[in-house]
C-alpha atoms as a PDB file:
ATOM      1  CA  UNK A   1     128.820 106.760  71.553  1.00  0.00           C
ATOM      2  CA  UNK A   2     125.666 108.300  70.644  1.00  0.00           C
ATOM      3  CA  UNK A   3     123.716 105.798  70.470  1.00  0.00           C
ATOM      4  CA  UNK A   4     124.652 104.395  74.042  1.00  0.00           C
ATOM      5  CA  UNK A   5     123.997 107.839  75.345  1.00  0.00           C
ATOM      6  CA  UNK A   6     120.666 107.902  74.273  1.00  0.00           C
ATOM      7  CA  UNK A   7     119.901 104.171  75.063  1.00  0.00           C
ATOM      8  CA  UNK A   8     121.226 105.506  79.029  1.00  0.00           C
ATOM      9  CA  UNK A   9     118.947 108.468  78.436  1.00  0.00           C
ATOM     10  CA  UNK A  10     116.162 106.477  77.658  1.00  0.00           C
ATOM     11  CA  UNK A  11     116.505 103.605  80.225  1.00  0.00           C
ATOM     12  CA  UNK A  12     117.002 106.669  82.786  1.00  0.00           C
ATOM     13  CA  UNK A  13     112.913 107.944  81.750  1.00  0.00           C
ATOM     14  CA  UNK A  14     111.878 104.804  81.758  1.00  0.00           C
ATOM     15  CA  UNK A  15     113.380 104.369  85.179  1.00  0.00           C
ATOM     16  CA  UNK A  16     112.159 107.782  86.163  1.00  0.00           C
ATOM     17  CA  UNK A  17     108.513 107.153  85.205  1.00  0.00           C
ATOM     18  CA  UNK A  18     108.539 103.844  87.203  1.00  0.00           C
ATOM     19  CA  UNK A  19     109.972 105.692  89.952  1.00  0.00           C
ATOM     20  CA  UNK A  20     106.722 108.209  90.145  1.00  0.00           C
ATOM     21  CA  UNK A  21     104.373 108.164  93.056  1.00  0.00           C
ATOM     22  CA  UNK A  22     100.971 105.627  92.553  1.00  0.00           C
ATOM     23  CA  UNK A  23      99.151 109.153  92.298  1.00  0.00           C
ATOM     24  CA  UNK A  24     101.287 110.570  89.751  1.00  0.00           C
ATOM     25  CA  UNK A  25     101.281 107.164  87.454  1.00  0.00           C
ATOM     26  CA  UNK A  26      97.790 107.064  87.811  1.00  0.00           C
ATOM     27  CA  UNK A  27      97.306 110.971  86.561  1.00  0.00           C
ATOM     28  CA  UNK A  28      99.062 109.728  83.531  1.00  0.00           C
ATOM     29  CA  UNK A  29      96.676 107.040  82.909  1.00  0.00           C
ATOM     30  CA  UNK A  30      93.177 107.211  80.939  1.00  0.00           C
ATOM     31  CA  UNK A  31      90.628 104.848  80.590  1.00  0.00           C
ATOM     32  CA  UNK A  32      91.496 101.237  80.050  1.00  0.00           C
ATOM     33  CA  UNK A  33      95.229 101.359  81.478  1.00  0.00           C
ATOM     34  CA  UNK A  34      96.089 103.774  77.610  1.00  0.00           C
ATOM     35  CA  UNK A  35      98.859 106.210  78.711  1.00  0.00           C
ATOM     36  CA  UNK A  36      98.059 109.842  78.301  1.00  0.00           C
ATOM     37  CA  UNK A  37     101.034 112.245  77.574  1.00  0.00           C
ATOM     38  CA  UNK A  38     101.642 114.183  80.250  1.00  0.00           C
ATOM     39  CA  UNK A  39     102.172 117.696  78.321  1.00  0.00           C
ATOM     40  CA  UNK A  40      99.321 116.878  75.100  1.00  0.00           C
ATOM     41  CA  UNK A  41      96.560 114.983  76.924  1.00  0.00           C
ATOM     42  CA  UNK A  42      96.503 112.458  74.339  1.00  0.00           C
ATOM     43  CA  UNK A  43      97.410 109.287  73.592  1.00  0.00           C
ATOM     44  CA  UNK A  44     100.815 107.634  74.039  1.00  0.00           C
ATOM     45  CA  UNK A  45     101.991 106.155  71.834  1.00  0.00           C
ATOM     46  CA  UNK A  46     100.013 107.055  68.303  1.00  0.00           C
ATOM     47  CA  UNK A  47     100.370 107.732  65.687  1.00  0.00           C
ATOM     48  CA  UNK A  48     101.092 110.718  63.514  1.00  0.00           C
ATOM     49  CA  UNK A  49     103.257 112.212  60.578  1.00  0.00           C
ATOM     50  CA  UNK A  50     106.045 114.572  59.627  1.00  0.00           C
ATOM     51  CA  UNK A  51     104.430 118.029  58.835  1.00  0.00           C
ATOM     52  CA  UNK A  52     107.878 119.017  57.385  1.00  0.00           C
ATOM     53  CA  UNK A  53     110.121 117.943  54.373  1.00  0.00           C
ATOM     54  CA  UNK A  54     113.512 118.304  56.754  1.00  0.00           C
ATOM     55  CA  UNK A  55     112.885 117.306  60.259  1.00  0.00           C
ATOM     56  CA  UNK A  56     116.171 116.863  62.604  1.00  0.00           C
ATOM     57  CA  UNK A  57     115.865 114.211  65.505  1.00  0.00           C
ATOM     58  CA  UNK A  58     118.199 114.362  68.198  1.00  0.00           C
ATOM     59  CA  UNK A  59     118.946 111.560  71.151  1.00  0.00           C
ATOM     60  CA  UNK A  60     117.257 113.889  73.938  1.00  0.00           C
ATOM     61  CA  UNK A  61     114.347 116.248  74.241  1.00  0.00           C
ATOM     62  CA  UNK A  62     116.983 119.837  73.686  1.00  0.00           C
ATOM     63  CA  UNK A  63     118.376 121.768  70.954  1.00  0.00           C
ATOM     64  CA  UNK A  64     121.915 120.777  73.248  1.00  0.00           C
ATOM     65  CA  UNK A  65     121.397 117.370  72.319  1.00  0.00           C
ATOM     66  CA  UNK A  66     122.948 115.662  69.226  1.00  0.00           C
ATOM     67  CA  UNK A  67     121.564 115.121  65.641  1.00  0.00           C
ATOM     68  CA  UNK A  68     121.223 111.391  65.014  1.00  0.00           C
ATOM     69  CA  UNK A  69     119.421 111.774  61.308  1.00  0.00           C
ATOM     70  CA  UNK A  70     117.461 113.888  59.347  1.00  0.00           C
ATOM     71  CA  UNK A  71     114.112 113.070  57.677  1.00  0.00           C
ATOM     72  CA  UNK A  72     113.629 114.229  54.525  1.00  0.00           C
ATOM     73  CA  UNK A  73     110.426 113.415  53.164  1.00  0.00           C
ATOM     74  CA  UNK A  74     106.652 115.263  54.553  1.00  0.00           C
ATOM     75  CA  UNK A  75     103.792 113.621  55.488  1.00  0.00           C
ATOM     76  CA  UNK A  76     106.426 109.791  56.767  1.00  0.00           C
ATOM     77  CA  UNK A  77     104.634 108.425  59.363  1.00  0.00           C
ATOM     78  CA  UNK A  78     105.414 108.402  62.806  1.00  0.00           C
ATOM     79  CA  UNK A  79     104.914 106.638  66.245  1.00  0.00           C
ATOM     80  CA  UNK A  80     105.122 109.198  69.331  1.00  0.00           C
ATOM     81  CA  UNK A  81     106.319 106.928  71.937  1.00  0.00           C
ATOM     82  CA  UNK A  82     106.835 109.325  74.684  1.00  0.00           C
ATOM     83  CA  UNK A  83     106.463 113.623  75.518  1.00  0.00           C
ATOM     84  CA  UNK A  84     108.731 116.210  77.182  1.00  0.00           C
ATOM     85  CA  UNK A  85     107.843 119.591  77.155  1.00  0.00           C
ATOM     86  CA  UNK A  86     107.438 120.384  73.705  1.00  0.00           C
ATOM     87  CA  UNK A  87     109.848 117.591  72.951  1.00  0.00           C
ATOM     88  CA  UNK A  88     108.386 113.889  71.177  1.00  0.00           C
ATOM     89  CA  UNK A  89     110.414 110.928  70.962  1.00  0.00           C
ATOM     90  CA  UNK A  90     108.939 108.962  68.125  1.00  0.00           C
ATOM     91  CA  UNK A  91     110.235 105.636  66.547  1.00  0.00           C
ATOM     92  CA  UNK A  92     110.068 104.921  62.941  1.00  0.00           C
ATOM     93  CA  UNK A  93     108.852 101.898  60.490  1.00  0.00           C
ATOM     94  CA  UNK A  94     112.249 100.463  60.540  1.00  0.00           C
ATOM     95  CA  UNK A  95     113.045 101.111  64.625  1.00  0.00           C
ATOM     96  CA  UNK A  96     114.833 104.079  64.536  1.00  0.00           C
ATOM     97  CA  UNK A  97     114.132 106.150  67.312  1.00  0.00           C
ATOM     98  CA  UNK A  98     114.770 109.865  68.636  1.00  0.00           C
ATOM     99  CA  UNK A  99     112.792 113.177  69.692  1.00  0.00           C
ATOM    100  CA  UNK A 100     111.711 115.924  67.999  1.00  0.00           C
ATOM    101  CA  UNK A 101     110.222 119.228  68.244  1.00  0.00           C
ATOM    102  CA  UNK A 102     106.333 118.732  68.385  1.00  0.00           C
ATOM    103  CA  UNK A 103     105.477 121.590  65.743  1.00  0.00           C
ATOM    104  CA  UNK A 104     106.971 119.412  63.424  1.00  0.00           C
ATOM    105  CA  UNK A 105     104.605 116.460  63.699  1.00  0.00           C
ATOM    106  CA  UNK A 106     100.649 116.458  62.169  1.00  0.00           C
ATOM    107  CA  UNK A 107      98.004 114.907  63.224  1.00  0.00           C
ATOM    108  CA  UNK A 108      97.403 114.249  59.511  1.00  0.00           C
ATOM    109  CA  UNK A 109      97.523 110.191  59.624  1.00  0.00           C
ATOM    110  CA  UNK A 110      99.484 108.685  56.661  1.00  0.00           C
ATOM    111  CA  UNK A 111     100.691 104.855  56.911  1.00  0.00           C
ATOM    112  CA  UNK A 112     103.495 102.923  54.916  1.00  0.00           C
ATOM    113  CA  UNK A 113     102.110  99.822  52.604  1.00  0.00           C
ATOM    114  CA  UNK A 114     103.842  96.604  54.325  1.00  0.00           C
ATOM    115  CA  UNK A 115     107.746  97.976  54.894  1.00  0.00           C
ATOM    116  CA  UNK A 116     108.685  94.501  55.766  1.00  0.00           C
ATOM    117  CA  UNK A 117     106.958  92.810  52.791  1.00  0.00           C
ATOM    118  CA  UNK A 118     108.602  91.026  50.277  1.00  0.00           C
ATOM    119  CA  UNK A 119     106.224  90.428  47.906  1.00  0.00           C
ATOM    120  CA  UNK A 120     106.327  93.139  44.712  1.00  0.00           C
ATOM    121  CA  UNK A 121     102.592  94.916  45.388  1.00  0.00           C
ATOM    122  CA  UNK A 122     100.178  94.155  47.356  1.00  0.00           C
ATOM    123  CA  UNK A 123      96.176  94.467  46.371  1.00  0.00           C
ATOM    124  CA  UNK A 124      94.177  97.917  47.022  1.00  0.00           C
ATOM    125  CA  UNK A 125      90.611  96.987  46.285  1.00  0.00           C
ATOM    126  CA  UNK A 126      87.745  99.314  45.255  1.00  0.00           C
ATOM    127  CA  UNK A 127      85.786  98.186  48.243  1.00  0.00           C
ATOM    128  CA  UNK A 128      86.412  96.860  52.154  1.00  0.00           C
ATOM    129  CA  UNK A 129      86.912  92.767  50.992  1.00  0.00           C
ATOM    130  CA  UNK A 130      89.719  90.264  49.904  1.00  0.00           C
ATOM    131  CA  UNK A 131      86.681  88.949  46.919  1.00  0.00           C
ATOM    132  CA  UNK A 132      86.382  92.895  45.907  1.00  0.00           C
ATOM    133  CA  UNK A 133      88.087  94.093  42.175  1.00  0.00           C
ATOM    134  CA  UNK A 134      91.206  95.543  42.983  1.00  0.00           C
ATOM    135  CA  UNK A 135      91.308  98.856  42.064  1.00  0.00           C
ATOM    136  CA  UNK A 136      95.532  99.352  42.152  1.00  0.00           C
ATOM    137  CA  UNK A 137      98.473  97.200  43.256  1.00  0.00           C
ATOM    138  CA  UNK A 138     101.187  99.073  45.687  1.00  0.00           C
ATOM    139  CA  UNK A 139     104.836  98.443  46.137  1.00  0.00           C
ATOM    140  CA  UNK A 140     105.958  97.778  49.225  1.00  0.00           C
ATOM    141  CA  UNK A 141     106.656 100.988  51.288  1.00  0.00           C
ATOM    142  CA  UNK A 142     104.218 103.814  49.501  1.00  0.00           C
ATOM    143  CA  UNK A 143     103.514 106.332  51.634  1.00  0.00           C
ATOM    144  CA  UNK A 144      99.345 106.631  51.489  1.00  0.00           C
ATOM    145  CA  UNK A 145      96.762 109.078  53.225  1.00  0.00           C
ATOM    146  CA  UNK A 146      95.037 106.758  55.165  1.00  0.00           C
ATOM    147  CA  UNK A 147      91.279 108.137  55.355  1.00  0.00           C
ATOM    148  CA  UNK A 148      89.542 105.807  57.564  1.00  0.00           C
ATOM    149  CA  UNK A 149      89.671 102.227  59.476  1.00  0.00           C
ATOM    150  CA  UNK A 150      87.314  99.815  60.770  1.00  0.00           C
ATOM    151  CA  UNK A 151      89.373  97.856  62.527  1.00  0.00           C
ATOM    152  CA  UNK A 152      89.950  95.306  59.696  1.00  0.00           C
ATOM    153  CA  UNK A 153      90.546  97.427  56.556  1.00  0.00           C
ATOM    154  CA  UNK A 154      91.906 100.968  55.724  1.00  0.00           C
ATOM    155  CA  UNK A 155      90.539 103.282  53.092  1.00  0.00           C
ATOM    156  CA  UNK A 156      93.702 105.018  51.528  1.00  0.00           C
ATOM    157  CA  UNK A 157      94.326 107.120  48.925  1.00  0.00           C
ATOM    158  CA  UNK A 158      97.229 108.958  47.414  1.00  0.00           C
ATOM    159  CA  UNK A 159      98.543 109.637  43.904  1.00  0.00           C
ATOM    160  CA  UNK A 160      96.692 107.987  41.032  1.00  0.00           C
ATOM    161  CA  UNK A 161      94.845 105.308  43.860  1.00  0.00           C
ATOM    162  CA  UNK A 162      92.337 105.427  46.095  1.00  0.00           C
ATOM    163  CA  UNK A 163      90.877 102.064  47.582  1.00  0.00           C
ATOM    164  CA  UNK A 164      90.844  99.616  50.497  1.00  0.00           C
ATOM    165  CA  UNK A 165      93.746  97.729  51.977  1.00  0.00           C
ATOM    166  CA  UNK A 166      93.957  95.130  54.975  1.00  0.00           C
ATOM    167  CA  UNK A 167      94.380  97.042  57.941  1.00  0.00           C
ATOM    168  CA  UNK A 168      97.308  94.595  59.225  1.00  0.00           C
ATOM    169  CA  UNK A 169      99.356  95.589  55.647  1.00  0.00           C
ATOM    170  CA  UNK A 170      99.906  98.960  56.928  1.00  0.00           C
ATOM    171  CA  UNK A 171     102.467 100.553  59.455  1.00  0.00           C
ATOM    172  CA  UNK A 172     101.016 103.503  60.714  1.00  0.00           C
ATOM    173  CA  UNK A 173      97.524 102.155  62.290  1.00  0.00           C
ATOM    174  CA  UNK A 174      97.305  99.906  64.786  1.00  0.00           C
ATOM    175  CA  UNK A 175      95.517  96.325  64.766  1.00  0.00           C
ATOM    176  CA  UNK A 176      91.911  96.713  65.625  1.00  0.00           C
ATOM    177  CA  UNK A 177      92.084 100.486  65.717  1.00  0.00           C
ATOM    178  CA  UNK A 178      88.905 102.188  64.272  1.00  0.00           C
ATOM    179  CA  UNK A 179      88.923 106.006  63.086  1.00  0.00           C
ATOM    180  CA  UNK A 180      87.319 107.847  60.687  1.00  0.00           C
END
């Protein structure tokens, strides 16, 4: 029942957002057709992470609204895939999907190494380059600190490793996106 409220809820923004005047869509627009959240002024989606070690989503943008889970683990990496007020509905590495209260997200960007991967670690190398040493081999699914991109590769760090990864092995960065 929950979930096909909040599927209803959600088709009913989209639906509402489509439904906005030319003018309006446009004010939510920034340069090269990116959508700008209406409350933040940035981005939508992105990405960000959990500032808190307990962080309740619920299927709409209110304390009234149900809990659907609970994350328990700081610093998991987020997508924000919409804004209310001071509401974010973000969407997890496996799908999942609900808002939360936006104090409760960072800026701070973190990534997961390949959650869909099968293989049993995956390369970090001490410099940007499949020929480079490898410096540390990850499991699939370690949370790192992901310091910077160029679009191709990610230098991460985190407990006991810091190093270079492909920039596609990562959920938390998008392809092509560049940040330091």
């Amino acid at each position: 029942m929950v979930g096909t409220f909040f599927r209803l809820f959600c088709a009913s923004l989209a639906l509402f957002t489509l439904s906005l005047p030319a003018s309006a869509q446009a004010a939510l627009e920034g340069a090269a057709g990116v959508m700008i959240g209406p409350v933040s002024g940035l981005p939508v989606p992105r990405y960000v992470s959990l500032k808190a070690g307990k962080v309740y989503v619920r299927a709409g943008p209110t304390k009234d609204h149900p809990v659907l889970y609970i994350y328990r683990r700081a610093s998991e990496p987020v997508e924000v895939t919409a804004e209310y007020d001071n509401w974010r509905r973000i969407r997890d590495s496996e799908g999942s999907e609900g808002w939360v209260w936006h104090s409760l997200l960072s800026g701070r960007r973190t990534a997961l190494v390949a959650p869909w991967s099968k293989e049993s670690a995956l390369p970090i190398h001490v410099r940007a380059g499949a020929g480079e040493r490898m410096s540390a081999r990850l499991e699939p699914k370690v949370l790192v600190e992901v310091r910077k991109c160029d679009g191709n590769w990610c230098r991460v760090e985190g407990d006991g490793f810091d190093g270079f990864i492909e920039q596609e092995r990562l959920w938390g960065v998008y392809p092509g996106e560049r940040f330091e």
